[in-house]
Protein backbone atom coordinates (compact mmCIF):
# COMPACT_ATOMS: atom_id res chain seq x y z
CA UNK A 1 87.88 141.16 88.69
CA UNK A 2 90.75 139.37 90.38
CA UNK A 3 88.58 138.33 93.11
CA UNK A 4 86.14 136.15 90.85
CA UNK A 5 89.03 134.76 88.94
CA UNK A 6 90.77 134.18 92.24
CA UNK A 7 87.22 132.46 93.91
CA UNK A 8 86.32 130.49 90.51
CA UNK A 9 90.01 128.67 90.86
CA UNK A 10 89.03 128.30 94.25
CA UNK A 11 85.91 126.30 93.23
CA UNK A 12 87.43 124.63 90.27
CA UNK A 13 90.33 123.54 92.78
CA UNK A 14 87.77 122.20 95.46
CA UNK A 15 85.78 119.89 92.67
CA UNK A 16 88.89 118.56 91.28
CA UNK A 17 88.95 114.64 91.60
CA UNK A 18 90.52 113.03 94.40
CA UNK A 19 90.89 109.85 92.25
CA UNK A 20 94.11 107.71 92.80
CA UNK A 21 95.95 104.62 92.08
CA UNK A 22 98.02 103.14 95.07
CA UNK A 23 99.69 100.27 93.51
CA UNK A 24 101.58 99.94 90.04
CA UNK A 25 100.11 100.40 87.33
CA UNK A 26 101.32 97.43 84.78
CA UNK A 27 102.48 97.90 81.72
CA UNK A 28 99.52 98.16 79.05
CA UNK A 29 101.56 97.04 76.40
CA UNK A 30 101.49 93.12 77.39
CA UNK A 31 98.21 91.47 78.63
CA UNK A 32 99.79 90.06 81.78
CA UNK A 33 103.24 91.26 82.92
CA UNK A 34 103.95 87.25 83.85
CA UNK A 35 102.55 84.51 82.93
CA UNK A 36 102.52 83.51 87.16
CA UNK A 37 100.01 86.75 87.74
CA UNK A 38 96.62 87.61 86.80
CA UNK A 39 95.74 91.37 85.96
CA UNK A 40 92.63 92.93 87.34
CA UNK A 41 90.62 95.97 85.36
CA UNK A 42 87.52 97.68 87.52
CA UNK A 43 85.88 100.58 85.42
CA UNK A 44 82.96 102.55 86.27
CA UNK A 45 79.76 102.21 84.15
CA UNK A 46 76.77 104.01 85.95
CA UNK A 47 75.87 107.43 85.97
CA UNK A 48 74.04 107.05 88.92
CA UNK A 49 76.31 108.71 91.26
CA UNK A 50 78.85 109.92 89.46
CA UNK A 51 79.90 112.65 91.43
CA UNK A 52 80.85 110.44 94.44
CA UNK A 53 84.25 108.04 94.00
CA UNK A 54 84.01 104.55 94.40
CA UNK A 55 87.02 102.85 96.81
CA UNK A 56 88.51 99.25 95.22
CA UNK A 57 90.36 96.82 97.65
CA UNK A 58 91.94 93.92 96.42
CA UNK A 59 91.16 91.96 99.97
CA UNK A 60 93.09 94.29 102.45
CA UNK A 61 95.40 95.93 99.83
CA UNK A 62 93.76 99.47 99.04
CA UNK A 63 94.17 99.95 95.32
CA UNK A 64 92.29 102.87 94.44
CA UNK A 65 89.99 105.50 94.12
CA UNK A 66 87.52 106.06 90.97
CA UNK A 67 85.13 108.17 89.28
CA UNK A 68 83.05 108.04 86.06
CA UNK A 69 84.98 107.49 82.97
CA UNK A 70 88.42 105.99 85.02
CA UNK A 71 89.58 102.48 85.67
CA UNK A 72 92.15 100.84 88.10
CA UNK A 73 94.54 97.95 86.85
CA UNK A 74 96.71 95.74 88.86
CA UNK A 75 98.27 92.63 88.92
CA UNK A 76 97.51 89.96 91.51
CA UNK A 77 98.67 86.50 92.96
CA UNK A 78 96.49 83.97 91.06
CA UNK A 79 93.50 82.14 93.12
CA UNK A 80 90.43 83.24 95.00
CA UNK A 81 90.25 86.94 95.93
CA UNK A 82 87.54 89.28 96.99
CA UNK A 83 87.37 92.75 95.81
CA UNK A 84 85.95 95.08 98.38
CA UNK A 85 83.67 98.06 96.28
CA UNK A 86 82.83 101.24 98.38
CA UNK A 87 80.90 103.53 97.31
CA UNK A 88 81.95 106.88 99.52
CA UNK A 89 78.39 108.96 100.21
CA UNK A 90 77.55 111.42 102.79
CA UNK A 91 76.24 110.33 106.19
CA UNK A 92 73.06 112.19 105.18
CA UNK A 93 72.60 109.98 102.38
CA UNK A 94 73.42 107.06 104.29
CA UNK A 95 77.28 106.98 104.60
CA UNK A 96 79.67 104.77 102.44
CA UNK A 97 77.88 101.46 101.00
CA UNK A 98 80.10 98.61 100.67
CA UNK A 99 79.50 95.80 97.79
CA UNK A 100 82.20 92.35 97.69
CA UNK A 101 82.52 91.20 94.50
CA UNK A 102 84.14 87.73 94.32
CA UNK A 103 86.98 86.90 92.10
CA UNK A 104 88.78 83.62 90.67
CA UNK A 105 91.85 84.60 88.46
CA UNK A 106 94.39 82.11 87.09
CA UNK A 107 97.94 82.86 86.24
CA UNK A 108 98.66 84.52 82.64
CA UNK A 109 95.20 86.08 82.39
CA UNK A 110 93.59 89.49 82.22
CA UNK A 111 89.78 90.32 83.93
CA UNK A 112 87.62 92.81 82.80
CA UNK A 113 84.81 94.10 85.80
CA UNK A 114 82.13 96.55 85.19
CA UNK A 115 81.32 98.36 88.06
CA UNK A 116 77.80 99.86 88.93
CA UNK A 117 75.78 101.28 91.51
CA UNK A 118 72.52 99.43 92.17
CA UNK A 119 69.79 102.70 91.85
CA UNK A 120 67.61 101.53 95.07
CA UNK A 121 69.95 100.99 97.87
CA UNK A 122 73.02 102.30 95.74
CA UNK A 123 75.05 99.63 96.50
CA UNK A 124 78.26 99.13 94.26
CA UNK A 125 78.30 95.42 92.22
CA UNK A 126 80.36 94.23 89.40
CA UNK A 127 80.12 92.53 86.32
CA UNK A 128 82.67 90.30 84.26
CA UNK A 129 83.02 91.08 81.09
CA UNK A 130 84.57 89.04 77.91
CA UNK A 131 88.06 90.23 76.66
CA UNK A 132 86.84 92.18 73.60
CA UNK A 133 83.95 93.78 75.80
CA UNK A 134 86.17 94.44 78.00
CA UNK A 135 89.09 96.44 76.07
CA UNK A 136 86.39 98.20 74.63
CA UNK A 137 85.27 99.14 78.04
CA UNK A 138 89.14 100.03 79.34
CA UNK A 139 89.26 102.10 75.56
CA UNK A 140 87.03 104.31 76.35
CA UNK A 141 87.77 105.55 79.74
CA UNK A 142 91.31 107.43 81.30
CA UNK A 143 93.32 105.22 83.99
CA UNK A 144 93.01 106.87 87.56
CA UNK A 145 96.08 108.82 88.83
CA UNK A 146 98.71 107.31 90.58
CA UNK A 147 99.40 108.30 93.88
């Protein structure tokens, strides 16, 4: 008996998510924490993949890792960005599939993304959303952990 108890916290241990947040995570209270940043939300939408994370740079600044029914928030310099999707797969499958999703953010203001996985070549795209479909969005999923 205590070896299945001891081998299913074994297995529950080994599919336990290796989701993460690397930078701050801003107050939630406030839509911007300044009025000379811009806040970024990426949540994941598609169930297509679900068991594999999906890796968000902001340009060369890892932010995070995410699975289904998380989200990453940061805050940013205002201006032109590019947010740098990968979706991590197995080589077998291909190997990690990388999708840029362009950004323009100006100072005081708060962007929602939605963030799926295209079903033929799986590659990871996002979507801006309006504010209220985009709290809705950031409502019903759990922030990622940070690291």
């Amino acid at each position: 008996m205590k070896i299945l108890a001891l081998l299913a916290a074994t297995l529950l241990a080994s599919c336990s998510s290796s989701t993460y947040q690397k930078v701050p995570f801003p107050r939630q209270d406030v839509v911007v924490s300044s009025p000379s940043v811009a806040r970024i939300y990426v949540a994941r939408q598609s169930l297509l993949g679900s068991l594999r994370d999906l890796r968000v740079s902001d340009g060369s600044t890892e932010i995070g890792t995410i699975s289904q029914g998380e989200y990453l928030c940061w805050e940013r310099q205002p201006g032109r960005g590019l947010i740098v999707l990968v979706y991590e797969g197995p080589k077998v499958d291909g190997g990690d599939i990388e999708g840029l999703l362009p950004i323009e953010c100006e100072p005081g203001q708060a962007y929602y993304y939605l963030i799926e996985i295209e079903r033929s070549y799986k590659k990871p795209y996002g979507t801006l959303l309006d504010e209220k479909a985009g709290r809705a969005l950031i409502a019903e999923r759990e922030p990622a952990p940070v690291d």
